[in-house]
N, C-alpha and C. Protein backbone atom coordinates (compact mmCIF):
# COMPACT_ATOMS: atom_id res chain seq x y z
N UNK A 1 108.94 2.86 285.39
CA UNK A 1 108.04 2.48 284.32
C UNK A 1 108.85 2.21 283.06
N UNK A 2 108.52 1.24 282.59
CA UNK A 2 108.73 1.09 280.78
C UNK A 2 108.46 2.00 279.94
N UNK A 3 109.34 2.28 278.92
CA UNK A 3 108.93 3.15 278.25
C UNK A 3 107.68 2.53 277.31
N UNK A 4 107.45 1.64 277.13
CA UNK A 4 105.88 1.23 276.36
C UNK A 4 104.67 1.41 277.39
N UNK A 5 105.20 1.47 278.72
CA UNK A 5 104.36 1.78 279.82
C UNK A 5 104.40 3.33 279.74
N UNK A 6 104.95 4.06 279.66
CA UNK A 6 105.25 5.81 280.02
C UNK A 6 104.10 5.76 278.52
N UNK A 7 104.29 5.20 277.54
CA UNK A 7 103.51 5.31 276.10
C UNK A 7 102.18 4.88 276.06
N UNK A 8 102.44 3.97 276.96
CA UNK A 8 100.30 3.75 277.15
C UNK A 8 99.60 4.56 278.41
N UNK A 9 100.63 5.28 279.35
CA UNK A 9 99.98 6.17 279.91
C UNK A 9 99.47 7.07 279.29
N UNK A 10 100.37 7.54 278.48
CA UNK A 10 100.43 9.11 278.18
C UNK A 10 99.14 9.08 276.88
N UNK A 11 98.72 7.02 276.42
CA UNK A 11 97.46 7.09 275.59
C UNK A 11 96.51 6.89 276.22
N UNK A 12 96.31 6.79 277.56
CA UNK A 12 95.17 6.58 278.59
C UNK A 12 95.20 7.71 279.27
N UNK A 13 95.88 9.09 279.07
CA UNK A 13 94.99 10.42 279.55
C UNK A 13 94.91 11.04 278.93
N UNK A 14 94.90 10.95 277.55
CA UNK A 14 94.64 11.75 276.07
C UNK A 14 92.77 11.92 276.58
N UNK A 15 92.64 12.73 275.73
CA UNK A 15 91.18 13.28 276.68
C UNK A 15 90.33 12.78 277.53
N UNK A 16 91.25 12.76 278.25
CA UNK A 16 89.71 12.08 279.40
C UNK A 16 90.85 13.14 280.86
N UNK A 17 89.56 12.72 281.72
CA UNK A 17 89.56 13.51 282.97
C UNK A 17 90.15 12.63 283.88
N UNK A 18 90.26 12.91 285.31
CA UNK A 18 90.85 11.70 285.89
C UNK A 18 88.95 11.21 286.56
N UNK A 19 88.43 11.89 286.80
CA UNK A 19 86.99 11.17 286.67
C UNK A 19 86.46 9.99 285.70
N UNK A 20 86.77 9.89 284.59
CA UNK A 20 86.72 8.99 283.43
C UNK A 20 87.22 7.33 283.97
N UNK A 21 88.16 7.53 285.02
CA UNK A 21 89.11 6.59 285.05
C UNK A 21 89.05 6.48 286.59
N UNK A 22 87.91 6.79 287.50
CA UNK A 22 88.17 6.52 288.59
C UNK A 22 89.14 6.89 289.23
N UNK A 23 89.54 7.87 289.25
CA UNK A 23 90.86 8.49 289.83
C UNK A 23 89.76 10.05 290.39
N UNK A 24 90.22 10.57 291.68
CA UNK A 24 89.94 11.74 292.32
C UNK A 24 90.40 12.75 292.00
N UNK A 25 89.43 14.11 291.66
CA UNK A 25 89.78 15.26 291.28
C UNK A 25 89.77 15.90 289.67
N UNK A 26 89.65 16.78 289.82
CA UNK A 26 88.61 17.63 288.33
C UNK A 26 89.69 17.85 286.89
N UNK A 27 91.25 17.63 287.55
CA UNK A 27 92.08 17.79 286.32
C UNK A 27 93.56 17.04 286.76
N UNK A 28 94.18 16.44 285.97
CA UNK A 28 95.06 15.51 286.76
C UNK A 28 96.23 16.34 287.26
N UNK A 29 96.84 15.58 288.34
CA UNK A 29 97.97 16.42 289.01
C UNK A 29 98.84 15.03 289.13
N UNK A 30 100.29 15.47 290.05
CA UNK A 30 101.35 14.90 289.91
C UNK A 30 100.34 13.26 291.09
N UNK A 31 99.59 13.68 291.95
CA UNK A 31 98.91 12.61 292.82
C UNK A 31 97.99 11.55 291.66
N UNK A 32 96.73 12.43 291.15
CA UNK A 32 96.70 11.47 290.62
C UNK A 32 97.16 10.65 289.38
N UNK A 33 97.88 11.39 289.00
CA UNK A 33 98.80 10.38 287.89
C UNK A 33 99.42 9.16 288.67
N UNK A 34 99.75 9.23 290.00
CA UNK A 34 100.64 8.37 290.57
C UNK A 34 99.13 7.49 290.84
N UNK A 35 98.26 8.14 291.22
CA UNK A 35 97.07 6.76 291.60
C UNK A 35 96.60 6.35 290.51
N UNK A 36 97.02 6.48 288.99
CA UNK A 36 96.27 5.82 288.20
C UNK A 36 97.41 4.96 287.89
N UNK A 37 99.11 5.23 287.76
CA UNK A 37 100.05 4.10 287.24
C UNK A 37 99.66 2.82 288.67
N UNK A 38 99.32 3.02 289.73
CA UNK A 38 98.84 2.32 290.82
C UNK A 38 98.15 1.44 290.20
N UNK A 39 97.14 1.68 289.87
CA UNK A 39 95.56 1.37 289.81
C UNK A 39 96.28 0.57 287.96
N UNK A 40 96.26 1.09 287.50
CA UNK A 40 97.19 0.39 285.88
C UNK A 40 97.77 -0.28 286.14
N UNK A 41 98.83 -0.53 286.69
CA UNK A 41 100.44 -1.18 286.06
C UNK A 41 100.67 -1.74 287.64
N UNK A 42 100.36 -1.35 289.19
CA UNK A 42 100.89 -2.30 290.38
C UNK A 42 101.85 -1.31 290.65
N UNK A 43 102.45 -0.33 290.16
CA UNK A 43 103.59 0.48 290.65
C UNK A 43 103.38 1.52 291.41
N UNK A 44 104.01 1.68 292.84
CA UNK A 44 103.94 2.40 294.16
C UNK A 44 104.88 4.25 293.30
N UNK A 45 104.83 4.94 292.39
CA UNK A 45 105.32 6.11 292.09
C UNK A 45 104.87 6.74 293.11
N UNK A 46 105.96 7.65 293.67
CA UNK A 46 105.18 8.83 294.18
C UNK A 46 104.96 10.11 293.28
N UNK A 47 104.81 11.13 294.00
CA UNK A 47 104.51 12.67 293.14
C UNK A 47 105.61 13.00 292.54
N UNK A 48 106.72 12.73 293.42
CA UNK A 48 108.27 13.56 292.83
C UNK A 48 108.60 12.19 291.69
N UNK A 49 108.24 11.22 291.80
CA UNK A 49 108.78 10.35 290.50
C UNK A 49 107.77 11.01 289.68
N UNK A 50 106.73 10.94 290.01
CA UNK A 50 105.64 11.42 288.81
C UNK A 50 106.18 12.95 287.92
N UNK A 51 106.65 13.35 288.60
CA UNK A 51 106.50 14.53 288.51
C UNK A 51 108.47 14.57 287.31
N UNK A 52 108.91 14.23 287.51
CA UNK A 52 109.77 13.92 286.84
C UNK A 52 109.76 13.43 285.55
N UNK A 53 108.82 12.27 285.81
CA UNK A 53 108.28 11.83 283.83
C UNK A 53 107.40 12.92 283.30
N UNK A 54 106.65 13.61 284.10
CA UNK A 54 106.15 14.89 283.50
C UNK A 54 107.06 15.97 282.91
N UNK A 55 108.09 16.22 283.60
CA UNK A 55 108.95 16.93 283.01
C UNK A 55 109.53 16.31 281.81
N UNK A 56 110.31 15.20 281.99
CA UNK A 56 110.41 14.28 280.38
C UNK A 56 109.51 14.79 279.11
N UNK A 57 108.61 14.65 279.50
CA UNK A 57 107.12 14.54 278.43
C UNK A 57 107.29 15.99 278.22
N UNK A 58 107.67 17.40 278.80
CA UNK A 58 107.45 18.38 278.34
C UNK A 58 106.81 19.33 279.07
N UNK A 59 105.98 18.91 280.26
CA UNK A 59 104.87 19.45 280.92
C UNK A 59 105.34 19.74 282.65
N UNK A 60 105.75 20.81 281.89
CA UNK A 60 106.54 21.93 283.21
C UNK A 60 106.13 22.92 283.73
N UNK A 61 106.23 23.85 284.89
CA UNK A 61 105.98 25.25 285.10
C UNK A 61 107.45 26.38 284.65
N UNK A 62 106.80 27.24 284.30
CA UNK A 62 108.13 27.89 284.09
C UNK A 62 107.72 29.24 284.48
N UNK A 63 108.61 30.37 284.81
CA UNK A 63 108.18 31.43 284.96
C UNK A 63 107.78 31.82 283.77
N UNK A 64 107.07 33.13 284.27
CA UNK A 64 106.23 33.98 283.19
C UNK A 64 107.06 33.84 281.48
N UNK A 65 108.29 34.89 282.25
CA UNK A 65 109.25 35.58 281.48
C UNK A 65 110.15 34.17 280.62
N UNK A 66 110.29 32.91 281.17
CA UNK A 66 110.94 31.71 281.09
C UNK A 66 110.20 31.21 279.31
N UNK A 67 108.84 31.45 279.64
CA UNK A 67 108.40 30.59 278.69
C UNK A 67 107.70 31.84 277.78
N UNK A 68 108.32 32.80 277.51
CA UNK A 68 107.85 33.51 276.62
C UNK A 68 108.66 33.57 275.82
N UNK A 69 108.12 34.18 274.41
CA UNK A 69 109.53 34.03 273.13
C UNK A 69 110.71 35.27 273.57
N UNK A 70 111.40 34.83 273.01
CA UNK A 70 112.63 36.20 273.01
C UNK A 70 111.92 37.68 273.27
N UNK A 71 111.36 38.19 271.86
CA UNK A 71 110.91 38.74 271.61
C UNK A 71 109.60 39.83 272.67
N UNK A 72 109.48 38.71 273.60
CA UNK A 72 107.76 39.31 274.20
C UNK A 72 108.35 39.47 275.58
N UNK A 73 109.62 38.93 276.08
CA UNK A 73 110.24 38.66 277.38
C UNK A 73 109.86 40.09 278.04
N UNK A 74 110.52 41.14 277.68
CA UNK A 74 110.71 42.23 278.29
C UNK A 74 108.95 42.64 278.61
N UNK A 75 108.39 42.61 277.68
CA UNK A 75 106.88 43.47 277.88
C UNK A 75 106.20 42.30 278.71
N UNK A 76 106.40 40.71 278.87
CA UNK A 76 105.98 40.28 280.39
C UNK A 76 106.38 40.38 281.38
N UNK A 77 107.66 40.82 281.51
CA UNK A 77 108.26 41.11 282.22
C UNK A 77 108.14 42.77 283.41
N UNK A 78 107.65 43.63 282.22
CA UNK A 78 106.69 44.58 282.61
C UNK A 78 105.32 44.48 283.56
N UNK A 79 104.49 43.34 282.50
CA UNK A 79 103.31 43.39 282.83
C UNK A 79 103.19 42.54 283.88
N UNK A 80 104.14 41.62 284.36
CA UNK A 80 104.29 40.84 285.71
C UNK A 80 104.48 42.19 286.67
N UNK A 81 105.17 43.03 286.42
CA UNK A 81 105.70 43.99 287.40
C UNK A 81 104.54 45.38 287.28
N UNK A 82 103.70 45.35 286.50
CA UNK A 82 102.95 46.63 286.80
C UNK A 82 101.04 45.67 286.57
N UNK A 83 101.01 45.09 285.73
CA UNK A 83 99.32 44.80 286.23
C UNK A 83 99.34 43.35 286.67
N UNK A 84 100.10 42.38 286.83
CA UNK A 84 99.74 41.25 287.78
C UNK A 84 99.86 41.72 288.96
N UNK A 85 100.10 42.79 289.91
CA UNK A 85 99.73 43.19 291.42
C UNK A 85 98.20 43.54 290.90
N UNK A 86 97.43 44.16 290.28
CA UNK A 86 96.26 44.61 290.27
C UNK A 86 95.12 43.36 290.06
N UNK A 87 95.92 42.25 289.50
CA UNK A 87 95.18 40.84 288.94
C UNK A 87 95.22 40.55 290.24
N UNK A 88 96.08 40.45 291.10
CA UNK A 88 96.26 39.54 292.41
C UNK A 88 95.47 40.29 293.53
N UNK A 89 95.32 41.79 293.56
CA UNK A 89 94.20 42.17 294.57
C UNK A 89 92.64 41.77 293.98
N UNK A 90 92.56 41.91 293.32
CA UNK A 90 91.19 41.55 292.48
C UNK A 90 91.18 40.21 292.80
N UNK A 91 91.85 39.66 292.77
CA UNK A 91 91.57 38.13 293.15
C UNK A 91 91.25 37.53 294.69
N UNK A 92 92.34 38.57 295.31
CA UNK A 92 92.13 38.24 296.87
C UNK A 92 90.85 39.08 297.46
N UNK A 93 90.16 40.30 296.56
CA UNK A 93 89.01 40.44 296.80
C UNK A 93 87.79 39.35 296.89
N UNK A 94 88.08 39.07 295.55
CA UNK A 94 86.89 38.09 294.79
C UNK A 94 87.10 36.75 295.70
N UNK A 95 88.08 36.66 296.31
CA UNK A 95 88.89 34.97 297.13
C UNK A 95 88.52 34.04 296.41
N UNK A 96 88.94 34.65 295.18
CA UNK A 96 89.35 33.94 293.80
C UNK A 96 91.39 32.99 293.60
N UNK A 97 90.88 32.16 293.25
CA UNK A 97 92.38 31.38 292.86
C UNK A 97 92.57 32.17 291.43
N UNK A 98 94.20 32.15 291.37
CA UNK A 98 95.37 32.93 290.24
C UNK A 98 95.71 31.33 289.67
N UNK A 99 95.45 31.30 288.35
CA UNK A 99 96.16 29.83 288.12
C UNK A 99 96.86 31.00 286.59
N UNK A 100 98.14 30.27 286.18
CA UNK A 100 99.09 30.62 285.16
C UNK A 100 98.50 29.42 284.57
N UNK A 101 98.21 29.74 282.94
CA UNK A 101 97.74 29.10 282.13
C UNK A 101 98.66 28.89 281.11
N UNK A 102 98.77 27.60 280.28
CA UNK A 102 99.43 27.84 279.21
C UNK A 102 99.32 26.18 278.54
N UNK A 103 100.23 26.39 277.20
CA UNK A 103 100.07 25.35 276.30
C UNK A 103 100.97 24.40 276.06
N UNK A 104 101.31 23.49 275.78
CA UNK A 104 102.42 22.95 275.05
C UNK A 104 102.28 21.57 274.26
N UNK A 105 103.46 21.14 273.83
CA UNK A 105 103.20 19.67 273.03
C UNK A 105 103.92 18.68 273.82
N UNK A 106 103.46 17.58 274.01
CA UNK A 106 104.05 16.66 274.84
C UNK A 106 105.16 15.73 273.78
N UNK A 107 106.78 15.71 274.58
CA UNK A 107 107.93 15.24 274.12
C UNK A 107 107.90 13.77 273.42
N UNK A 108 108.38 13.50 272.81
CA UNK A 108 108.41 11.99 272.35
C UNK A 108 107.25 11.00 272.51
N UNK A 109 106.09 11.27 272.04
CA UNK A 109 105.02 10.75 272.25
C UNK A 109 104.58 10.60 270.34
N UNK A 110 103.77 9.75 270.41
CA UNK A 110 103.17 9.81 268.63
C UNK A 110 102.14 8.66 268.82
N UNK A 111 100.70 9.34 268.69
CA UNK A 111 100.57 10.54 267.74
C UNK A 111 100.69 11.70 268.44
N UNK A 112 100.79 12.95 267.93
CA UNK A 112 101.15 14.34 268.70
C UNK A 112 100.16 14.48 270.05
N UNK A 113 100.55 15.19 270.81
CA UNK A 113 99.50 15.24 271.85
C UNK A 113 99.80 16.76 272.77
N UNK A 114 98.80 17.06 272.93
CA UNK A 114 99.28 18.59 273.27
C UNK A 114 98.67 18.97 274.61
N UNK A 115 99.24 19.73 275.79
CA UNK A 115 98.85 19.87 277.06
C UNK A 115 98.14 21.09 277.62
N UNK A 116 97.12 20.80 277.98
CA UNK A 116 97.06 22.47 278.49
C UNK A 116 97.21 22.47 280.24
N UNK A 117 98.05 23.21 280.74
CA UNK A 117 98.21 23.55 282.12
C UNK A 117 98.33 24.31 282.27
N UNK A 118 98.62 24.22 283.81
CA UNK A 118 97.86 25.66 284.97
C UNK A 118 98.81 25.37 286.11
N UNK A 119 99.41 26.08 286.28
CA UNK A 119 99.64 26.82 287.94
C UNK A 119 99.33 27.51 288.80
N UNK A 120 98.89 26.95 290.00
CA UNK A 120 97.91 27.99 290.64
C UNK A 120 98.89 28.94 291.49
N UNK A 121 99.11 30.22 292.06
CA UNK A 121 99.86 31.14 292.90
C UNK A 121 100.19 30.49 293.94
N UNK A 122 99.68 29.60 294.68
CA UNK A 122 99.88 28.61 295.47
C UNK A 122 100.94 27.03 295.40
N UNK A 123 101.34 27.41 293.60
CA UNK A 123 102.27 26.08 294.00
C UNK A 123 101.36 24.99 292.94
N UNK A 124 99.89 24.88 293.08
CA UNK A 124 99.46 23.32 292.67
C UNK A 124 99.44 23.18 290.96
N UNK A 125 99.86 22.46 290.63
CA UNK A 125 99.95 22.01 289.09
C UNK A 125 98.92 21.12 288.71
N UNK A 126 97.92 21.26 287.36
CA UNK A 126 97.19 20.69 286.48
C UNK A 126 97.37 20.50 285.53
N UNK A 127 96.55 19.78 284.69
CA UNK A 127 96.93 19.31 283.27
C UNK A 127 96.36 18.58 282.89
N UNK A 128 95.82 18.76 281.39
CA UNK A 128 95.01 17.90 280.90
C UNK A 128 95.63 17.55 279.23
N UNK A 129 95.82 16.75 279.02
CA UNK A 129 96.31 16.21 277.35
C UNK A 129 95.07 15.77 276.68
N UNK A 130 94.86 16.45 275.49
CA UNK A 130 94.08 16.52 274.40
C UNK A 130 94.81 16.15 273.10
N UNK A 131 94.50 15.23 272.39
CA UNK A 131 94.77 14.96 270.86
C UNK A 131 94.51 15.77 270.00
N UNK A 132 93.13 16.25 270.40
CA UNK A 132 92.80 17.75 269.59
C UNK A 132 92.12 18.56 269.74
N UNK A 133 91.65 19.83 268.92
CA UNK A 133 91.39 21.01 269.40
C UNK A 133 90.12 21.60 270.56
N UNK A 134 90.12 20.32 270.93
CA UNK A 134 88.79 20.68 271.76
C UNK A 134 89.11 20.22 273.75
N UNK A 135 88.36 20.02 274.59
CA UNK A 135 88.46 20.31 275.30
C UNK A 135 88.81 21.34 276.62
N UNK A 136 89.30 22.93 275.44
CA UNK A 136 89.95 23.87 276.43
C UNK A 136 88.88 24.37 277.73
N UNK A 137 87.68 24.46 276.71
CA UNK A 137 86.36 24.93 277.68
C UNK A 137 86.35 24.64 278.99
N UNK A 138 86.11 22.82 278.64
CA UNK A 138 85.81 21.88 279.98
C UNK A 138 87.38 22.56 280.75
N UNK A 139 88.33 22.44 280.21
CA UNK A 139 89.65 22.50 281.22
C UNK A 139 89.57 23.61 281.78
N UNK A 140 89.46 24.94 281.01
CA UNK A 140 89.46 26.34 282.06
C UNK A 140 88.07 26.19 283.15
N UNK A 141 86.75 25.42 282.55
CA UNK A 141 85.85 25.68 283.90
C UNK A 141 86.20 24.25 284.58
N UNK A 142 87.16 23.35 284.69
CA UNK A 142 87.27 22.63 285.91
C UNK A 142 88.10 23.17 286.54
N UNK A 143 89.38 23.92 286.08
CA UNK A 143 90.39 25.17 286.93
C UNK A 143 89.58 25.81 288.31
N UNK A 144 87.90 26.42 287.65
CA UNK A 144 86.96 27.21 288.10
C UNK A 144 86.36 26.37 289.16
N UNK A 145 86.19 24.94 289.27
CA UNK A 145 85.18 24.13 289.44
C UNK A 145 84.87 24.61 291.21
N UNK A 146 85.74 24.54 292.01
CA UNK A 146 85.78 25.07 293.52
C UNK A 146 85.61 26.52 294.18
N UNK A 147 85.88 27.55 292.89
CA UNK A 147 85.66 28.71 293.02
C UNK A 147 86.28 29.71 292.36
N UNK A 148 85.88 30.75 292.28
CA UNK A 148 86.10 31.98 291.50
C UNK A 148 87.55 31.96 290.72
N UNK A 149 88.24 32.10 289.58
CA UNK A 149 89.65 31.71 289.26
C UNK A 149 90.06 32.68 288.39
N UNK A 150 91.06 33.79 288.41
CA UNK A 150 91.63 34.60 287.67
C UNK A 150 92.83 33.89 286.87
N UNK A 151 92.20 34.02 285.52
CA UNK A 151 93.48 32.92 284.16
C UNK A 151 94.17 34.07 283.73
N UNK A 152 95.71 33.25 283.96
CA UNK A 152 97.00 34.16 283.38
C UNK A 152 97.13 33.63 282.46
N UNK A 153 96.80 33.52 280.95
CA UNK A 153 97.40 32.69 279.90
C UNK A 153 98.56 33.19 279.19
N UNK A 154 99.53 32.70 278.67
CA UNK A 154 100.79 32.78 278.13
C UNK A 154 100.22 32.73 276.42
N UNK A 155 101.40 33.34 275.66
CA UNK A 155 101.26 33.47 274.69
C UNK A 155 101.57 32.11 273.95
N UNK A 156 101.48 30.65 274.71
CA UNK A 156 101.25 29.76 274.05
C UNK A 156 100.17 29.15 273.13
N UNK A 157 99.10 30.23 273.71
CA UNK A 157 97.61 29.68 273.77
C UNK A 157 97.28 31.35 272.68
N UNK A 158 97.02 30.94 272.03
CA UNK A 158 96.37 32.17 271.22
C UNK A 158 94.97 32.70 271.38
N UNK A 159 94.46 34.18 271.95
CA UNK A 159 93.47 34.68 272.31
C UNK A 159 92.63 33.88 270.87
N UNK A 160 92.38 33.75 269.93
CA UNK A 160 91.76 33.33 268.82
C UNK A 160 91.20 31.95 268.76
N UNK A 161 92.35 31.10 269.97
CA UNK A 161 91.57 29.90 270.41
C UNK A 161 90.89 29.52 271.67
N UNK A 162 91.15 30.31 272.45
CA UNK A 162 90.07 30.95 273.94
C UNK A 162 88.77 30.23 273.55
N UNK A 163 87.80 29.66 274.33
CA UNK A 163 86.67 29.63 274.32
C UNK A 163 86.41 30.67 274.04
N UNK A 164 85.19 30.75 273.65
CA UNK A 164 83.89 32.00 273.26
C UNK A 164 83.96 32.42 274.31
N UNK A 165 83.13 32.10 275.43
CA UNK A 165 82.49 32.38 276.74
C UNK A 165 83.19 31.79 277.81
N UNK A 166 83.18 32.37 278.73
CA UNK A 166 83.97 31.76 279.79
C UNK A 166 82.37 32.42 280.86
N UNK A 167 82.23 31.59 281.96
CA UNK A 167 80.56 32.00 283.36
C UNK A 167 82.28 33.30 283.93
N UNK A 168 81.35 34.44 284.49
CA UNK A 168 81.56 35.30 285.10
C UNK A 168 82.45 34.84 286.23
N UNK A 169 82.50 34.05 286.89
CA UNK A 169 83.44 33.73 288.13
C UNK A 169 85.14 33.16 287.32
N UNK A 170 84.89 32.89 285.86
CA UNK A 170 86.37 32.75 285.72
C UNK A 170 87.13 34.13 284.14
N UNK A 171 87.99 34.71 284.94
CA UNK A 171 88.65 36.03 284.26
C UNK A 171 89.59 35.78 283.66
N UNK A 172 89.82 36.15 282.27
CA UNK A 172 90.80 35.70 281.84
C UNK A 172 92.08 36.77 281.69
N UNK A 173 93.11 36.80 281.60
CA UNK A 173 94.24 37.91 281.47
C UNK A 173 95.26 37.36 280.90
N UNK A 174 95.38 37.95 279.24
CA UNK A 174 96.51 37.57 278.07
C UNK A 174 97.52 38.29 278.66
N UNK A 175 98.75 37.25 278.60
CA UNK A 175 100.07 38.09 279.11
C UNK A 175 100.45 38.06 277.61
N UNK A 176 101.32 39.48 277.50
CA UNK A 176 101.65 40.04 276.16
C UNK A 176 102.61 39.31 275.20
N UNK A 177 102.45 39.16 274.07
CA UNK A 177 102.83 38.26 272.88
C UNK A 177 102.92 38.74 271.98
N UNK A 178 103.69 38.16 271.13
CA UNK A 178 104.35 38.79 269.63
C UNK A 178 102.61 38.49 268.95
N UNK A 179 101.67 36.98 268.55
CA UNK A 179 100.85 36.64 268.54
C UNK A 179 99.80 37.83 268.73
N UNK A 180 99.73 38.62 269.81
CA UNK A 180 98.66 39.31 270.36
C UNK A 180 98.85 40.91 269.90
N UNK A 181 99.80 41.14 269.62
CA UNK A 181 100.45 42.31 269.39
C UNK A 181 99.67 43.15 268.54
């Protein structure tokens, strides 16, 4: 892709869903990003190219402990090791999905644009880019949309900007932060 092409993607999934755009599935992943540069531009990307300009842009998984500040490392590092086993039976009770939640700003893009994603315990990556402060709602209940979902959020995402309400089938769990402290 062109980089004026990588630049009008990245302005054609600024809030919208991949539903918006005829593309399959409730929050975009490395697939359908590749079926919408398809469906856009004529170009055969697969996931691992896709998935590569995602990393460019900023929008990575990282471990817990990876993407926490200096400062908060050790006490997630804890709380990975003493209450995420208790998050993860509760979940395999409930046969609820574990998605790792978190925030970031997408790289060399203007105007600013900021990401919220998810990793599910399983490996699958989501993501949705918002211009601004809204959409988190819709994004944590499409996480939910298939069934029951226990949220790990990172101290990217500040408990203060959480939706109000989250429906009973989706749980949320702040991993520890200087922010939260």
């Amino acid at each position: 892709m062109s980089r004026a092409q990588e630049l009008d993607l990245v302005d054609v999934l600024r809030d919208r869903f991949p539903e918006d755009l005829g593309i399959e599935g409730e929050l975009w992943t490395r697939h359908g990003v590749a079926a919408l540069v398809s469906q856009r531009y004529g170009l055969g990307l697969s996931p691992t190219t896709v998935g590569r300009y995602l990393r460019s842009w900023g929008v990575t998984a990282g471990e817990p402990v990876e993407r926490a500040c200096p400062l908060c490392a050790a006490a997630v590092a804890r709380w990975t090791a003493d209450t995420y086993p208790d998050v993860q039976n509760a979940a395999t009770e409930a046969r609820a999905d574990v998605h790792w939640v978190g925030r970031t700003r997408l790289r060399g893009v203007s105007p600013a644009a900021e990401v919220l994603s998810a990793v599910s315990s399983r490996g699958w990556a989501q993501f949705f880019v918002r211009s601004a402060k809204n959409g988190s709602r819709e994004f944590l209940l499409r996480l939910g949309a298939d069934r029951p979902a226990h949220l790990i959020v990172d101290g990217s995402w500040p408990t203060a900007e959480w939706p109000r309400r989250l429906p009973p089938h989706l749980v949320a769990h702040a991993l520890p932060s200087c922010e939260r402290a």
